[in-house]
Protein backbone atom coordinates (compact mmCIF):
# COMPACT_ATOMS: atom_id res chain seq x y z
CA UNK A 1 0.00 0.00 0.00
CA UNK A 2 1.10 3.00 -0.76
CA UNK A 3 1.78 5.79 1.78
CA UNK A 4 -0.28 9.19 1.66
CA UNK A 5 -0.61 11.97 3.70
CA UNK A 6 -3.94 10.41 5.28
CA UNK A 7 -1.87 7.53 6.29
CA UNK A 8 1.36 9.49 8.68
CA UNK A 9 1.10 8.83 12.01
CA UNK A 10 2.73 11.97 13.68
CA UNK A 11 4.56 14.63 12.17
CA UNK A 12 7.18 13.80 9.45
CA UNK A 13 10.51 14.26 10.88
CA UNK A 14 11.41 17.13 8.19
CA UNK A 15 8.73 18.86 10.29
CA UNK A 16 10.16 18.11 14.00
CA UNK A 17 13.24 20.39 12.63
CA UNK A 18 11.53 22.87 10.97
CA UNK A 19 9.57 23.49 14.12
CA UNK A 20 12.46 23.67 16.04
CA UNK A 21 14.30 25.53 13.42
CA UNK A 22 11.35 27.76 13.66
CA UNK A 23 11.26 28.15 17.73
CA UNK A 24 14.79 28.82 17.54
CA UNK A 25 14.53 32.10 15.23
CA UNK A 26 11.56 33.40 16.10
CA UNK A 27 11.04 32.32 20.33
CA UNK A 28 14.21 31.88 21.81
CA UNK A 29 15.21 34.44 24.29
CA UNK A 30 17.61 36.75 22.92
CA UNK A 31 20.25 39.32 25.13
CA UNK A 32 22.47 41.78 24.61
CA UNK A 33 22.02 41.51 20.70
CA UNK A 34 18.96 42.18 18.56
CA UNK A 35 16.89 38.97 17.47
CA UNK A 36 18.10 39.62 13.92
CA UNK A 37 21.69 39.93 14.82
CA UNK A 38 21.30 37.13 16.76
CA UNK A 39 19.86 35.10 13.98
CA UNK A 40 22.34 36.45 11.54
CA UNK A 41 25.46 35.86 13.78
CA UNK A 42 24.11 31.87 14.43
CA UNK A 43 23.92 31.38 10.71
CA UNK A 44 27.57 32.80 9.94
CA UNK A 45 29.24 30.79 12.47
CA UNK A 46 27.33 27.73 11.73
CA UNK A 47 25.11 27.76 15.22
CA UNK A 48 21.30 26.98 13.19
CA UNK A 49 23.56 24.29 11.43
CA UNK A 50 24.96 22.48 14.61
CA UNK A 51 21.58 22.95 16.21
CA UNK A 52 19.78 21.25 13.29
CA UNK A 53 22.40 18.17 13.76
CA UNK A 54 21.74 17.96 17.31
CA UNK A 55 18.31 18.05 16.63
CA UNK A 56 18.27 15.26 14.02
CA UNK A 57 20.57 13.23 16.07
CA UNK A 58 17.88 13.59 19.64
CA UNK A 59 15.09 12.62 16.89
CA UNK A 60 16.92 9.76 15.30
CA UNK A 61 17.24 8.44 18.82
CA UNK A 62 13.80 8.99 20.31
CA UNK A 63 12.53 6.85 17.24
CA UNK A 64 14.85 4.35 17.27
């Protein structure tokens, strides 16, 4: 059978690292900087990037 969107159970894991892509940027608590300086300083020095590996590694072990 083929699989369709009807037939996930639970988010797609693409979508477990947006969100926390998304909480990241937009809700984490931000100080002495600007949230956009911030944001832009994490993706220079490879911060969203390590936090997107430690994310996928946490998830690869929760479903294991």
């Amino acid at each position: 059978m083929a699989a369709t969107c009807g037939s996930r159970r639970g988010p797609a894991a693409h979508g477990v690292l947006q969100a926390v892509n998304t909480c990241e940027h937009h809700e984490a608590g931000v100080r002495g900087a600007s949230r956009a300086d911030r944001n832009m300083l994490m993706t220079v020095t490879g911060g969203f990037g390590a936090l997107d590996r430690a994310s996928w590694a946490t998830l690869r072990a929760v479903l294991a």
